[in-house]
N, C-alpha and C. Protein backbone atom coordinates (compact mmCIF):
# COMPACT_ATOMS: atom_id res chain seq x y z
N UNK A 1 96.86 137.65 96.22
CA UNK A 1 95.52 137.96 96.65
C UNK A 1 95.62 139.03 97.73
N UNK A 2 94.97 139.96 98.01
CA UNK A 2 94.77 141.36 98.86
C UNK A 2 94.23 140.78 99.84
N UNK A 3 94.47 140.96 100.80
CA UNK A 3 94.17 141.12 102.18
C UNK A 3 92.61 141.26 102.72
N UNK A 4 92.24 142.51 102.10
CA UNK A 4 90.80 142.63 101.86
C UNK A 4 90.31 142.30 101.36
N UNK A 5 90.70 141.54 100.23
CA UNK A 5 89.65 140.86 99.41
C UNK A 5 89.52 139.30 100.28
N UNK A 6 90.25 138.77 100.61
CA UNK A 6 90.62 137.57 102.11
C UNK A 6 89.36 138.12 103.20
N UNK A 7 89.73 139.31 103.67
CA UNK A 7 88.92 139.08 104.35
C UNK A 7 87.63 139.30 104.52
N UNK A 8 87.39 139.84 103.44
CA UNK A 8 85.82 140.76 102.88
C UNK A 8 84.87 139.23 102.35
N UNK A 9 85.69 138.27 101.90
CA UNK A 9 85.06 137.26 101.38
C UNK A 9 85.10 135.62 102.25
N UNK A 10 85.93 135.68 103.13
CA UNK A 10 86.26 134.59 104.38
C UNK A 10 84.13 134.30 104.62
N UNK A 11 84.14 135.59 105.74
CA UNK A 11 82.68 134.90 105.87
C UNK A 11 81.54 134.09 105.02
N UNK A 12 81.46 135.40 104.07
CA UNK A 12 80.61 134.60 102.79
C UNK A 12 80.79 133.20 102.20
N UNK A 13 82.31 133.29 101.93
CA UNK A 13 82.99 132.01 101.57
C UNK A 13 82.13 130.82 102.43
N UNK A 14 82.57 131.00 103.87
CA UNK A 14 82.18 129.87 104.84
C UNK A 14 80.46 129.49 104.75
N UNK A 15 80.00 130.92 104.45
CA UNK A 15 78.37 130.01 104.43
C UNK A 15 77.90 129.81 103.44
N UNK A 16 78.39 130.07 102.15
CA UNK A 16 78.23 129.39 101.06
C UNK A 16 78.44 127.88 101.26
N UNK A 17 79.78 128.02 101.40
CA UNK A 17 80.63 126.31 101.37
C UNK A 17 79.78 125.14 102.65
N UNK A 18 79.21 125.79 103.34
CA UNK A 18 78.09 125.01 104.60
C UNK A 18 77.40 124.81 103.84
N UNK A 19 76.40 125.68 103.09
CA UNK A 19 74.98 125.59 102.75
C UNK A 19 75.77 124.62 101.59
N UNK A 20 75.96 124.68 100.62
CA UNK A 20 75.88 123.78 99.63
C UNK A 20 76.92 122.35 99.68
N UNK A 21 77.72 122.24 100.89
CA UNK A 21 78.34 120.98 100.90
C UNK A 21 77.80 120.08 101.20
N UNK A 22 76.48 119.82 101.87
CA UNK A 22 75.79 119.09 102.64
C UNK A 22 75.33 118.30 101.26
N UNK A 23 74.58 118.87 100.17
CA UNK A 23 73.77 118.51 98.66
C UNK A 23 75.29 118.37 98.10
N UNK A 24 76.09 118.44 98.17
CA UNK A 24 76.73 118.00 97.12
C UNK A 24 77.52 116.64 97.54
N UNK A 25 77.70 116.40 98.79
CA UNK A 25 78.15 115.02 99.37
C UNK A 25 79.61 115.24 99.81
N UNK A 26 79.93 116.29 99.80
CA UNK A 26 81.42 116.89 99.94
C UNK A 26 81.72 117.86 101.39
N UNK A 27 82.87 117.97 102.11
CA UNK A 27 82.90 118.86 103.14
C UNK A 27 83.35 120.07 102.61
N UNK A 28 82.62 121.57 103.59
CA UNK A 28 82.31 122.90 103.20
C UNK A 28 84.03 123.15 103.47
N UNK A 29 85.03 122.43 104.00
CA UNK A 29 86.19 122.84 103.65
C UNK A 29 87.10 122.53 102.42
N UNK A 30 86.57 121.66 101.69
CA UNK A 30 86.95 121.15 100.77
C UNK A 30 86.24 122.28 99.20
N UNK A 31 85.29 122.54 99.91
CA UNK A 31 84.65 123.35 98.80
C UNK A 31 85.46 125.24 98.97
N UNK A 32 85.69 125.13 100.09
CA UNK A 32 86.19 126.71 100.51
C UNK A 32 87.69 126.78 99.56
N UNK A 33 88.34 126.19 99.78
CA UNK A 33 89.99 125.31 99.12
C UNK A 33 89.87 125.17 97.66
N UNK A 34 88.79 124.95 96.83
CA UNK A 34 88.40 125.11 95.67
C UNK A 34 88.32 126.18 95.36
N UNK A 35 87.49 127.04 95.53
CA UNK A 35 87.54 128.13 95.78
C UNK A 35 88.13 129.29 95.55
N UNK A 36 89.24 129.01 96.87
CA UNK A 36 90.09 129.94 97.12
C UNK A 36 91.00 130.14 95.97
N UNK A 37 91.33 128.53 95.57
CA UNK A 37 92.03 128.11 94.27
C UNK A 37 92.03 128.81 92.85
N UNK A 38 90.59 128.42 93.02
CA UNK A 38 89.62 129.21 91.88
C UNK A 38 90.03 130.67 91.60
N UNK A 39 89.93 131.45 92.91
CA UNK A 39 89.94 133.04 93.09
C UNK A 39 91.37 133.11 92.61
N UNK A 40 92.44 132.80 93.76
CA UNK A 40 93.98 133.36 92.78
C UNK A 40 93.85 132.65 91.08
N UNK A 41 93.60 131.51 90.90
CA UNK A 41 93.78 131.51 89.26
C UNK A 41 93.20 132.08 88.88
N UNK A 42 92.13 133.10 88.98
CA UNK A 42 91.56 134.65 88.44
C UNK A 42 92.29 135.55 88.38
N UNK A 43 93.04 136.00 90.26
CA UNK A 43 93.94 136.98 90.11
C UNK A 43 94.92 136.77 89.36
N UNK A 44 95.50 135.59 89.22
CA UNK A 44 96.48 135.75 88.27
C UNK A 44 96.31 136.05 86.46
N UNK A 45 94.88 135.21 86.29
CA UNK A 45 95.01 135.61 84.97
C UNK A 45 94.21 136.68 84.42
N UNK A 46 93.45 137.25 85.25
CA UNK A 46 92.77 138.59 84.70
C UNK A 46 92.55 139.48 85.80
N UNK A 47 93.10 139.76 87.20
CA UNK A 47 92.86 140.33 88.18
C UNK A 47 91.83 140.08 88.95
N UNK A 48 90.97 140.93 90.36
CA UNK A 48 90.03 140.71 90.90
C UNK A 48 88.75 140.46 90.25
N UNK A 49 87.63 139.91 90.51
CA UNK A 49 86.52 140.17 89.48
C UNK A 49 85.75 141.27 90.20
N UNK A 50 84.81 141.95 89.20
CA UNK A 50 84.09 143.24 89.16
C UNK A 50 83.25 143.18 90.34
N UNK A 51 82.28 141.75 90.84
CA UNK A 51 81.13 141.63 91.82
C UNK A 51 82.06 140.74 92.53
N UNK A 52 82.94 140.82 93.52
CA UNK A 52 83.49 139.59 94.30
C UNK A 52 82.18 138.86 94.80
N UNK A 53 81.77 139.07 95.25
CA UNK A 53 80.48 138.70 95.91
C UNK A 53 79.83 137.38 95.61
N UNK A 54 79.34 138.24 93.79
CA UNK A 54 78.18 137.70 93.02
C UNK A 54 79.18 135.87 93.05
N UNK A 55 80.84 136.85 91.92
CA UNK A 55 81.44 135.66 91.59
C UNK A 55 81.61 134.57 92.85
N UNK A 56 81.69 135.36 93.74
CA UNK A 56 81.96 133.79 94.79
C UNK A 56 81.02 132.95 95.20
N UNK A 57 79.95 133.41 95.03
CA UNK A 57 78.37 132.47 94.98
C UNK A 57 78.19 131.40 93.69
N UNK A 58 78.41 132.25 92.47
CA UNK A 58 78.89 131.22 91.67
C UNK A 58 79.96 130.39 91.66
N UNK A 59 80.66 130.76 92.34
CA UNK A 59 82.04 129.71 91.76
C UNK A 59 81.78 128.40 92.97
N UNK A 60 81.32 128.86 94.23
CA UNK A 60 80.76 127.87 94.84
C UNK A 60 79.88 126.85 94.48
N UNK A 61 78.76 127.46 93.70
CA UNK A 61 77.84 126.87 93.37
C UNK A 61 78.48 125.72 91.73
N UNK A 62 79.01 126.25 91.39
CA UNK A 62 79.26 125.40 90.53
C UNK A 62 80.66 124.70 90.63
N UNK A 63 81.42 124.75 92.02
CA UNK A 63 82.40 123.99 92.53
C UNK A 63 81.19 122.54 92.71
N UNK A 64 79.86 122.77 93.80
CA UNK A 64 79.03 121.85 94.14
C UNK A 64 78.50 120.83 93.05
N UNK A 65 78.26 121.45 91.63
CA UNK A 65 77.70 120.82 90.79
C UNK A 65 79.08 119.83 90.00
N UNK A 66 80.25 120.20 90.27
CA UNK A 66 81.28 119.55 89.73
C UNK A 66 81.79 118.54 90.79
N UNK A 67 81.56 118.80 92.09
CA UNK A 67 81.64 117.31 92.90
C UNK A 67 80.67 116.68 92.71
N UNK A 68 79.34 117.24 93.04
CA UNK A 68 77.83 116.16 92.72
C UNK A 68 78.04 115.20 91.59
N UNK A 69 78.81 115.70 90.52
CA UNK A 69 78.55 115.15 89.41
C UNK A 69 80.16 114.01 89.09
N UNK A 70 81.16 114.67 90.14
CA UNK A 70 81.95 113.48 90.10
C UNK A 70 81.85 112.07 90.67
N UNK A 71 80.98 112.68 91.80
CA UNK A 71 80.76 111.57 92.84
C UNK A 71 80.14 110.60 92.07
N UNK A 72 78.67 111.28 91.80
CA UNK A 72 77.73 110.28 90.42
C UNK A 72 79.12 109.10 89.54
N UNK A 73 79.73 109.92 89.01
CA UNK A 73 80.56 109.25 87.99
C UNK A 73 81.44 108.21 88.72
N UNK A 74 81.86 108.50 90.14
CA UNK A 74 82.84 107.57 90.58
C UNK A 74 82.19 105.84 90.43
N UNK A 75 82.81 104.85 90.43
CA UNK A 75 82.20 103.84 90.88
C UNK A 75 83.54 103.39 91.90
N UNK A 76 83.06 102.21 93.09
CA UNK A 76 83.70 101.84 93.82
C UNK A 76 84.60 100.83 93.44
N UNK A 77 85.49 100.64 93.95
CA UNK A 77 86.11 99.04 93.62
C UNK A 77 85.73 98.10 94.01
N UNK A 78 86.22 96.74 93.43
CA UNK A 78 85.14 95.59 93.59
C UNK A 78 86.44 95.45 95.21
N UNK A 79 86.09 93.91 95.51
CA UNK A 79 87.31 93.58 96.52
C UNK A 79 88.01 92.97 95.83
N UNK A 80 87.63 92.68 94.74
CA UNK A 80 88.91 91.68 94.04
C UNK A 80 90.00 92.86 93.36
N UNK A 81 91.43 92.26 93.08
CA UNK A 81 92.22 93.06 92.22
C UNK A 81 91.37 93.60 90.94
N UNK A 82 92.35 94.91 90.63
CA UNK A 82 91.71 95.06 88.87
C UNK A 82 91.68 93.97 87.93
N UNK A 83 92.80 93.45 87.87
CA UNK A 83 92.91 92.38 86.63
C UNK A 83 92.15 91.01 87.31
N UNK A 84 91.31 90.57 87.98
CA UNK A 84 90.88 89.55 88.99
C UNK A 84 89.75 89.00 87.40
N UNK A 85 88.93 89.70 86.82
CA UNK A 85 87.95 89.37 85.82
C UNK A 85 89.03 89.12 84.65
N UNK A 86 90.10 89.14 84.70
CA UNK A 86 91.02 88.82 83.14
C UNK A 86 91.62 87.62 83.54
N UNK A 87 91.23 87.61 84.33
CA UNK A 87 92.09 85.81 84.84
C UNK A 87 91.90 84.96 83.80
N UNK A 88 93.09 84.05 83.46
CA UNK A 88 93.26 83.38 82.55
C UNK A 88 92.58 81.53 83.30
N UNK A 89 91.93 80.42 82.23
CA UNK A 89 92.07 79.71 82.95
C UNK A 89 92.97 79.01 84.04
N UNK A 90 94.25 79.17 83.68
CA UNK A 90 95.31 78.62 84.67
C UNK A 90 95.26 79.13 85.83
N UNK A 91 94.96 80.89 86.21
CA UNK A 91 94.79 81.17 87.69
C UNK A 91 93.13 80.43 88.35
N UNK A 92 92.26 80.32 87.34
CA UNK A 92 90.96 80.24 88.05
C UNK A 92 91.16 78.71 88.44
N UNK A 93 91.96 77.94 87.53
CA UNK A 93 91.97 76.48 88.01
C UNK A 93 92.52 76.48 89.31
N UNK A 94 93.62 77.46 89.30
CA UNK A 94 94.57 77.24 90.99
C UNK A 94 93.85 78.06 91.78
N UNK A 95 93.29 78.35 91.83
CA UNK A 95 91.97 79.13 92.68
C UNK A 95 91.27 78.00 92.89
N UNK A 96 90.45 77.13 92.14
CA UNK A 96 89.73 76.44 92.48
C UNK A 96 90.18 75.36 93.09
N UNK A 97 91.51 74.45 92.69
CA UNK A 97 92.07 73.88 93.76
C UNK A 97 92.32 74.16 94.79
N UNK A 98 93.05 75.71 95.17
CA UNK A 98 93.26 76.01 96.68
C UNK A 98 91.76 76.34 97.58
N UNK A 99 91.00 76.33 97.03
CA UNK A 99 89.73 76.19 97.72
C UNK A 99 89.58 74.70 97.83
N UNK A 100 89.19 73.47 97.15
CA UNK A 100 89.03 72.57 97.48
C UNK A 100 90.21 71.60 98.25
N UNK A 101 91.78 72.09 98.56
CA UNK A 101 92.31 71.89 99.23
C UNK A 101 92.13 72.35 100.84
N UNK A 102 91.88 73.57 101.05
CA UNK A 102 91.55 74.22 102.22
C UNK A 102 90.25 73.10 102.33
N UNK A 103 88.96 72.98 101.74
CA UNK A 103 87.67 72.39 102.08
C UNK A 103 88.23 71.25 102.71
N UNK A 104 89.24 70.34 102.27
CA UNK A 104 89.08 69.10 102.79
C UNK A 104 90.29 69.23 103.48
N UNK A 105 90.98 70.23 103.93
CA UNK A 105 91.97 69.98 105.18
C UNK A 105 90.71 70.15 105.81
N UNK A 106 89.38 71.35 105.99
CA UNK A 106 88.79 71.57 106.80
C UNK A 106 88.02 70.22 107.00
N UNK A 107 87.72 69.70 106.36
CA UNK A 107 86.84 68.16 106.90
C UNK A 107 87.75 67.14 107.56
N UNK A 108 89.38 67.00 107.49
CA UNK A 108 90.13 66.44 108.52
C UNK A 108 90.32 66.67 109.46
N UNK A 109 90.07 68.02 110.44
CA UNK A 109 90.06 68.68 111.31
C UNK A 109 89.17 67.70 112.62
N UNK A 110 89.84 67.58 114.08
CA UNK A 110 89.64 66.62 114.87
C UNK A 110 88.39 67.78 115.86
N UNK A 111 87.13 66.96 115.87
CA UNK A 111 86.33 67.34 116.87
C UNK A 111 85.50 68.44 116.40
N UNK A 112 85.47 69.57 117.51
CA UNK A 112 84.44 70.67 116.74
C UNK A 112 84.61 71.06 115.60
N UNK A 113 86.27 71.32 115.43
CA UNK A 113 86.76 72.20 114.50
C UNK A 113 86.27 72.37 113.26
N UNK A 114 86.23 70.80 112.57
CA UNK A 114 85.25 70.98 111.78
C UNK A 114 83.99 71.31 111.49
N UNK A 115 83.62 71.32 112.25
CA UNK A 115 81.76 72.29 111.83
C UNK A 115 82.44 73.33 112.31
N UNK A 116 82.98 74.42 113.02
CA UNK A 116 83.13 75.77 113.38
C UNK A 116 84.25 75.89 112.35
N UNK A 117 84.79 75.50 111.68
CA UNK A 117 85.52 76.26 110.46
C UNK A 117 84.26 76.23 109.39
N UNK A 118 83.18 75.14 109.25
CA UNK A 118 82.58 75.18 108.04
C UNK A 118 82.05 76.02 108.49
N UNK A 119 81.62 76.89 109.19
CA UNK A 119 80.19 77.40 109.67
C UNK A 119 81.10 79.13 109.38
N UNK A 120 82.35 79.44 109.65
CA UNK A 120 82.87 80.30 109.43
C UNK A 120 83.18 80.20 108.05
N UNK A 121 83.53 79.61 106.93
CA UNK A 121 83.76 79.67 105.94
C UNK A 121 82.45 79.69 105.08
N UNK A 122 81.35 79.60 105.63
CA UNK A 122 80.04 79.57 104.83
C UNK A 122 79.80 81.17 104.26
N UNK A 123 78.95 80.95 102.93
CA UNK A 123 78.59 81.73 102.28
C UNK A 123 77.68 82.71 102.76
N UNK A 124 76.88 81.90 104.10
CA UNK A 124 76.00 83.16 104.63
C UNK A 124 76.51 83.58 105.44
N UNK A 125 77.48 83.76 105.82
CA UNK A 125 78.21 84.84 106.57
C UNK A 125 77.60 85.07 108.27
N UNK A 126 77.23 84.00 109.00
CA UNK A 126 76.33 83.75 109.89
C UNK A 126 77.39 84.51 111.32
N UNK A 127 77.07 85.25 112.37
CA UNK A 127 76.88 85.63 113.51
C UNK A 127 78.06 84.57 114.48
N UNK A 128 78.81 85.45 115.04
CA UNK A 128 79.43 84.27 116.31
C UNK A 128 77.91 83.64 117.26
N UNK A 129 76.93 84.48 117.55
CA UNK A 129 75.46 84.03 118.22
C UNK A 129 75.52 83.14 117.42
N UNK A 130 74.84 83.07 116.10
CA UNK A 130 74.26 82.20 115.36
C UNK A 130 75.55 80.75 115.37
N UNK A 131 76.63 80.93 115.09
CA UNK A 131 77.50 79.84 114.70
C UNK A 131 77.69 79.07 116.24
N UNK A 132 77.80 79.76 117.35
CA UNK A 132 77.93 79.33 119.06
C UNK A 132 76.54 78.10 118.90
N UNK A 133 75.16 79.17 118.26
CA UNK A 133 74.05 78.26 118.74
C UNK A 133 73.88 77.29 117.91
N UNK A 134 74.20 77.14 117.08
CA UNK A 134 74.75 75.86 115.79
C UNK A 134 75.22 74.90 116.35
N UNK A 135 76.33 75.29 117.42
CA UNK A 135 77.44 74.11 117.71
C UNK A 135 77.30 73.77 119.36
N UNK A 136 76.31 74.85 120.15
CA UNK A 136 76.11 74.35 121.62
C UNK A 136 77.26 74.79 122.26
N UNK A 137 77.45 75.80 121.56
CA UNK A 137 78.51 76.05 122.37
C UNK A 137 78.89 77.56 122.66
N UNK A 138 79.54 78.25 124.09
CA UNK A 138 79.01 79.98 124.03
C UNK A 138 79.73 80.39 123.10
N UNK A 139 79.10 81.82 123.58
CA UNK A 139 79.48 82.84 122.09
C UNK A 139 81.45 83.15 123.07
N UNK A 140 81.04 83.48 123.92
CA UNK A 140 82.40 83.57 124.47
C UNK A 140 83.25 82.39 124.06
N UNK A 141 83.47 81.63 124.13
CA UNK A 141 84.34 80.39 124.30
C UNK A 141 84.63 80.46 122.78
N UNK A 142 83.59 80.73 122.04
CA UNK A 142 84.43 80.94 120.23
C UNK A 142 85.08 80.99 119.43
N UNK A 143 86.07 82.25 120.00
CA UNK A 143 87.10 83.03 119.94
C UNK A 143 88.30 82.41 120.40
N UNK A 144 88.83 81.60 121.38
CA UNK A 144 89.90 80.61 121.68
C UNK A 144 89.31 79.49 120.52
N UNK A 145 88.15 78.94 120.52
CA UNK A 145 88.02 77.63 120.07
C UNK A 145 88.61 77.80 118.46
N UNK A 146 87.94 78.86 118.06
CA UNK A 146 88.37 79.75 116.70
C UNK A 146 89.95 79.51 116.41
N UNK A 147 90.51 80.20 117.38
CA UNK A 147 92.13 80.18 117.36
C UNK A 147 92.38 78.59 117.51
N UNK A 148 92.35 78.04 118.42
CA UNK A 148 93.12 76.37 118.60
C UNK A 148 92.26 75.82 117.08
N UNK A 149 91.08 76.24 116.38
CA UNK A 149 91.21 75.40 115.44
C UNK A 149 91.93 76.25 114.12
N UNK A 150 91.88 76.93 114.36
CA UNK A 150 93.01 77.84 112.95
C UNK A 150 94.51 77.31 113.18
N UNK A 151 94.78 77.04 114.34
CA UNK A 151 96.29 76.52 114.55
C UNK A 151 96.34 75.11 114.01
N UNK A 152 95.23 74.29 114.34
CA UNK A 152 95.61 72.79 113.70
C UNK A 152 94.96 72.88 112.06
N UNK A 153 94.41 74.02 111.73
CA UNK A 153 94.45 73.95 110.37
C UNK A 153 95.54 73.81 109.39
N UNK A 154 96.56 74.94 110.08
CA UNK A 154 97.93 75.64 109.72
C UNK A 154 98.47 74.69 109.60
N UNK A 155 98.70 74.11 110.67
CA UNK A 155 99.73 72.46 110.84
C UNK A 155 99.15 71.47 109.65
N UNK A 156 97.65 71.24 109.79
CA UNK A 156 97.35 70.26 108.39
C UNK A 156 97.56 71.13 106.87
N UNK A 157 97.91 72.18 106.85
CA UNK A 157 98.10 72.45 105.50
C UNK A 157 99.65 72.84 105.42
N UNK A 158 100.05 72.85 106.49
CA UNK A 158 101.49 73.53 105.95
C UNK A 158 102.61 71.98 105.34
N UNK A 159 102.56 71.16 105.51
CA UNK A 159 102.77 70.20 103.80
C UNK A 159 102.35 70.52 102.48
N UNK A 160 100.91 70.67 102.34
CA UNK A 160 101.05 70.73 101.20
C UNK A 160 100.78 72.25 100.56
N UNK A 161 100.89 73.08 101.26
CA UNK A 161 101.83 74.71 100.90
C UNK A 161 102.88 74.28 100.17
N UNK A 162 102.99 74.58 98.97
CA UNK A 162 104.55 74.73 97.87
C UNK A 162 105.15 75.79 98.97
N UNK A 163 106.10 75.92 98.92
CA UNK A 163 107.28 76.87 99.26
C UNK A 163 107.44 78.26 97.77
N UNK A 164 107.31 79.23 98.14
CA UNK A 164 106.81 80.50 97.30
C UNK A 164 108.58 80.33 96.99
N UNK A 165 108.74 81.01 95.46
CA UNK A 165 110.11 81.14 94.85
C UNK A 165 110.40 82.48 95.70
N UNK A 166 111.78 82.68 95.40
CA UNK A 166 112.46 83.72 95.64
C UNK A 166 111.73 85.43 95.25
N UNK A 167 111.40 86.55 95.91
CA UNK A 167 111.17 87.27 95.85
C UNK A 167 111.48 88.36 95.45
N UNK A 168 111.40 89.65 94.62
CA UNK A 168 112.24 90.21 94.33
C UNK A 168 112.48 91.35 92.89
């Protein structure tokens, strides 16, 4: 790539790649890098183009319409693994036991612990405020009480934890 053509097109480049990164959901450096990309795989396969100009407005512009339209296409991941929906019954059964094992170490648990583990393990996903004013107890103090009862959880489940095979 020429020097002048670098630098004859730097500015333009940059306010193209501003103005249209914002609509396309992408950063104007990410679109400039496309681009630039774009331009040498020109020079290489057919030389400079005739309107640098024109072409670099287009190639921007339709760099924008090819992220807009990837983004559209992306979908997110769930939190579970990929293969988590191919589960065979045998994993969903041991899933469902190690949940109802954890449930009822958590109901052996001496004193608060048990309501402040249920109240943390609940489905509505409730507030240290909300779970403190549940149990009468501050929002500060939580956070230790939290820990000393996660420690005597550990201790009531670590019996019946199998020991994991060899790794490898």
């Amino acid at each position: 790539m020429t020097p002048d053509l670098v630098t004859a097109l730097r500015p333009l480049l940059t306010a193209e790649a501003s103005a249209e990164a914002h609509a396309s959901g992408t950063e104007p450096g990410d679109l400039e890098q496309a681009v630039w990309l774009r331009l040498l795989e020109l020079l290489d396969a057919q030389g400079p183009p005739r309107d640098p100009q024109r072409w670099l407005r287009s190639a921007v512009r339709s760099e924008a319409r090819r992220t807009r339209r990837t983004t559209r296409l992306e979908r997110p991941y769930d939190n579970e693994p990929a293969d988590a929906a191919d589960r065979g019954p045998e994993a969903l059964a041991l899933t469902a036991a190690r949940h109802r094992a954890l449930r009822d170490a958590v109901h052996r648990l001496p004193g608060r612990c048990s309501r402040l583990m249920e109240a943390l393990l609940s489905p509505q996903d409730p507030t240290y405020r909300e779970i403190a004013g549940e149990l009468g107890i501050s929002q500060g103090s939580l956070g230790p009480e939290r820990s000393r009862c996660l420690g005597c959880l550990r201790r009531l489940l670590a019996p019946e934890v199998a020991v994991g095979g060899p790794r490898g």
